[in-house]
Protein backbone atom coordinates (compact mmCIF):
# COMPACT_ATOMS: atom_id res chain seq x y z
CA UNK A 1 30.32 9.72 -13.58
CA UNK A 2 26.69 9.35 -13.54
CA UNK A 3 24.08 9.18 -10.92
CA UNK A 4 21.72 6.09 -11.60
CA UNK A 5 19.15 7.13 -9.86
CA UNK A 6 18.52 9.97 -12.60
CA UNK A 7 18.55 7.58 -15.60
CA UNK A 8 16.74 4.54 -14.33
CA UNK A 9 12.95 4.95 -13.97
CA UNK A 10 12.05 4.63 -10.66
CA UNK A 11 10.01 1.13 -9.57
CA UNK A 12 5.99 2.14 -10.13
CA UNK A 13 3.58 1.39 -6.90
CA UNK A 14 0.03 1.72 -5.72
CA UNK A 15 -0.82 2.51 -2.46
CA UNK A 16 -4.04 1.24 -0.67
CA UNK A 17 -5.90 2.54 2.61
CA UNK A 18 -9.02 1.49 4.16
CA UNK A 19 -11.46 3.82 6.08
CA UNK A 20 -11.59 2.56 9.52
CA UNK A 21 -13.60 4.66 12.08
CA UNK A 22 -12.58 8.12 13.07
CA UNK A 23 -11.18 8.64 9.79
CA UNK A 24 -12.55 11.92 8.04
CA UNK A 25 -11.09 13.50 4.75
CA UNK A 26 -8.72 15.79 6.17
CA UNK A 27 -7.12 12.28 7.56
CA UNK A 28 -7.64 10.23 4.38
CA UNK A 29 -5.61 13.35 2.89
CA UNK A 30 -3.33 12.85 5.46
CA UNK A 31 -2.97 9.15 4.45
CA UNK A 32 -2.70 9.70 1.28
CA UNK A 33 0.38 12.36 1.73
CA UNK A 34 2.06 9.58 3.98
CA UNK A 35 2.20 7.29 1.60
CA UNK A 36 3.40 9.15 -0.92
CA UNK A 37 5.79 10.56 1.28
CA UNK A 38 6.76 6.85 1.62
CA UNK A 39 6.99 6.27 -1.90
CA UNK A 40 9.06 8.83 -2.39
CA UNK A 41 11.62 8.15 0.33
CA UNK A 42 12.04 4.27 -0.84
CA UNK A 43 12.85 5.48 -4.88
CA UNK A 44 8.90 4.31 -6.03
CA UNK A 45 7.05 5.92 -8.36
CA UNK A 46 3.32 6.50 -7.05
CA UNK A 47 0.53 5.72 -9.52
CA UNK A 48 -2.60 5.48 -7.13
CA UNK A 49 -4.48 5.50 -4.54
CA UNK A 50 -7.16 3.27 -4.08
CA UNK A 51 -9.42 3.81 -1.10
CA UNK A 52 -11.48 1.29 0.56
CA UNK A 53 -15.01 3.01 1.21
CA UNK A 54 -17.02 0.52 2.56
CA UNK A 55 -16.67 -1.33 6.05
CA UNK A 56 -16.16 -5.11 5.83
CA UNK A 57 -15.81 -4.64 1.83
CA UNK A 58 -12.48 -6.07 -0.32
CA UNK A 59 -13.57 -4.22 -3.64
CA UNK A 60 -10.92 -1.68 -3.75
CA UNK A 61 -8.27 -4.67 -2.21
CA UNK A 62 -9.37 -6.52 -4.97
CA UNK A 63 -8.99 -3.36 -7.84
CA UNK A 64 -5.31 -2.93 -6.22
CA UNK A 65 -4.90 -6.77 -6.86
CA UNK A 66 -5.91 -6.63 -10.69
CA UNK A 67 -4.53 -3.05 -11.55
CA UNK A 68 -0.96 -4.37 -10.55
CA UNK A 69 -1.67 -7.62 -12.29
CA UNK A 70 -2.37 -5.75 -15.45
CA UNK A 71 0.09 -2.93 -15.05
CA UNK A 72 2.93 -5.15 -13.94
CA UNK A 73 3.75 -3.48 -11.20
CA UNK A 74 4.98 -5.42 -7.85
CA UNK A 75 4.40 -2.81 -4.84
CA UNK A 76 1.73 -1.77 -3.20
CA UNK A 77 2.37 0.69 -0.15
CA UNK A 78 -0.11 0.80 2.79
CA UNK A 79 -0.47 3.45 5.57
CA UNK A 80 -0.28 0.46 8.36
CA UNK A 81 -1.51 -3.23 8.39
CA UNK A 82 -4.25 -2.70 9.82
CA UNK A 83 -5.64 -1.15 6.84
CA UNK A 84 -5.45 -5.06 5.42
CA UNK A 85 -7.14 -6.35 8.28
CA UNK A 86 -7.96 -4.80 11.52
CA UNK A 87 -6.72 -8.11 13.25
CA UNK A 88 -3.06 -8.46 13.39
CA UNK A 89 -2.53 -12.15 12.60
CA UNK A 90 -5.71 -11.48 9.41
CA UNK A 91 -3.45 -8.53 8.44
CA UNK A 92 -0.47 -10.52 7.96
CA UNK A 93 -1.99 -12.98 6.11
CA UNK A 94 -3.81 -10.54 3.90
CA UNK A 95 -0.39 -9.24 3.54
CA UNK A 96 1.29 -12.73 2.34
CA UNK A 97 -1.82 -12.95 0.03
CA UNK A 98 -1.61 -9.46 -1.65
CA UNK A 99 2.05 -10.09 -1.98
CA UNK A 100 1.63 -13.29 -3.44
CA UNK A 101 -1.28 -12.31 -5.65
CA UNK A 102 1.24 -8.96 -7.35
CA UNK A 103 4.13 -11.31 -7.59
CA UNK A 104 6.41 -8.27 -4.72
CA UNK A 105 6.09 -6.62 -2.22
CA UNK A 106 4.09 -4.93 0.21
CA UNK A 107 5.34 -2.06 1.64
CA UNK A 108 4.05 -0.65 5.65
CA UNK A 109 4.92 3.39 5.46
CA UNK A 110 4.10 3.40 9.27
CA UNK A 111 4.23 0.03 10.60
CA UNK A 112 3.27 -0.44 14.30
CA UNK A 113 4.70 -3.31 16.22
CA UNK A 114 1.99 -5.97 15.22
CA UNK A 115 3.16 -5.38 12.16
CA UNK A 116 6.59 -6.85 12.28
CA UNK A 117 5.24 -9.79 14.39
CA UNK A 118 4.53 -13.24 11.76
């Protein structure tokens, strides 16, 4: 007998943070670990990272969008949703969108309780 998970490749995923206020580079490290952590716990294979720089910029939302488009790969992991929109209902939507937009799914590695709410 065996064990599929050692002969099929694993499912290949970006991950995507923003940096809202108070977060340094020892906690952008820290969100980086998480979600591969994540990644790693749900049987996806991590290919990057993209980090959104810039307040009130989409750039790197928009890079995740077209990488996954062109790589074919349908999962992009986020630290929470917040990091898609600092307003819970915007978040969600962004959410729907980016899901949409990869043609999967978007995974939460910590989601918070705004988070499961529609």
């Amino acid at each position: 007998m065996t064990d599929d998970t050692t002969t099929r490749p694993r499912p290949l995923c970006t991950g995507y943070l923003r940096c809202l206020p108070g977060i340094d580079e020892q906690a952008e490290q820290q969100l980086i670990t998480a979600i591969s952590d994540f990644a790693n716990r749900e049987g996806l294979a991590l290919t990057l990272v993209f980090i959104e720089k810039q307040p009130g910029r989409a750039a790197a939302l928009h890079a995740v969008t077209r990488y996954c488009q062109n790589h074919a790969i349908r999962n992009v992991v986020v630290p929470t949703g917040e990091h898609l929109n600092r307003l819970p209902a915007l978040a969600h939507l962004a959410r729907e969108l980016l899901q949409e937009d990869v043609g999967g799914r978007v995974w939460i590695a910590a989601p918070s309780e705004e988070d499961h709410a529609p």
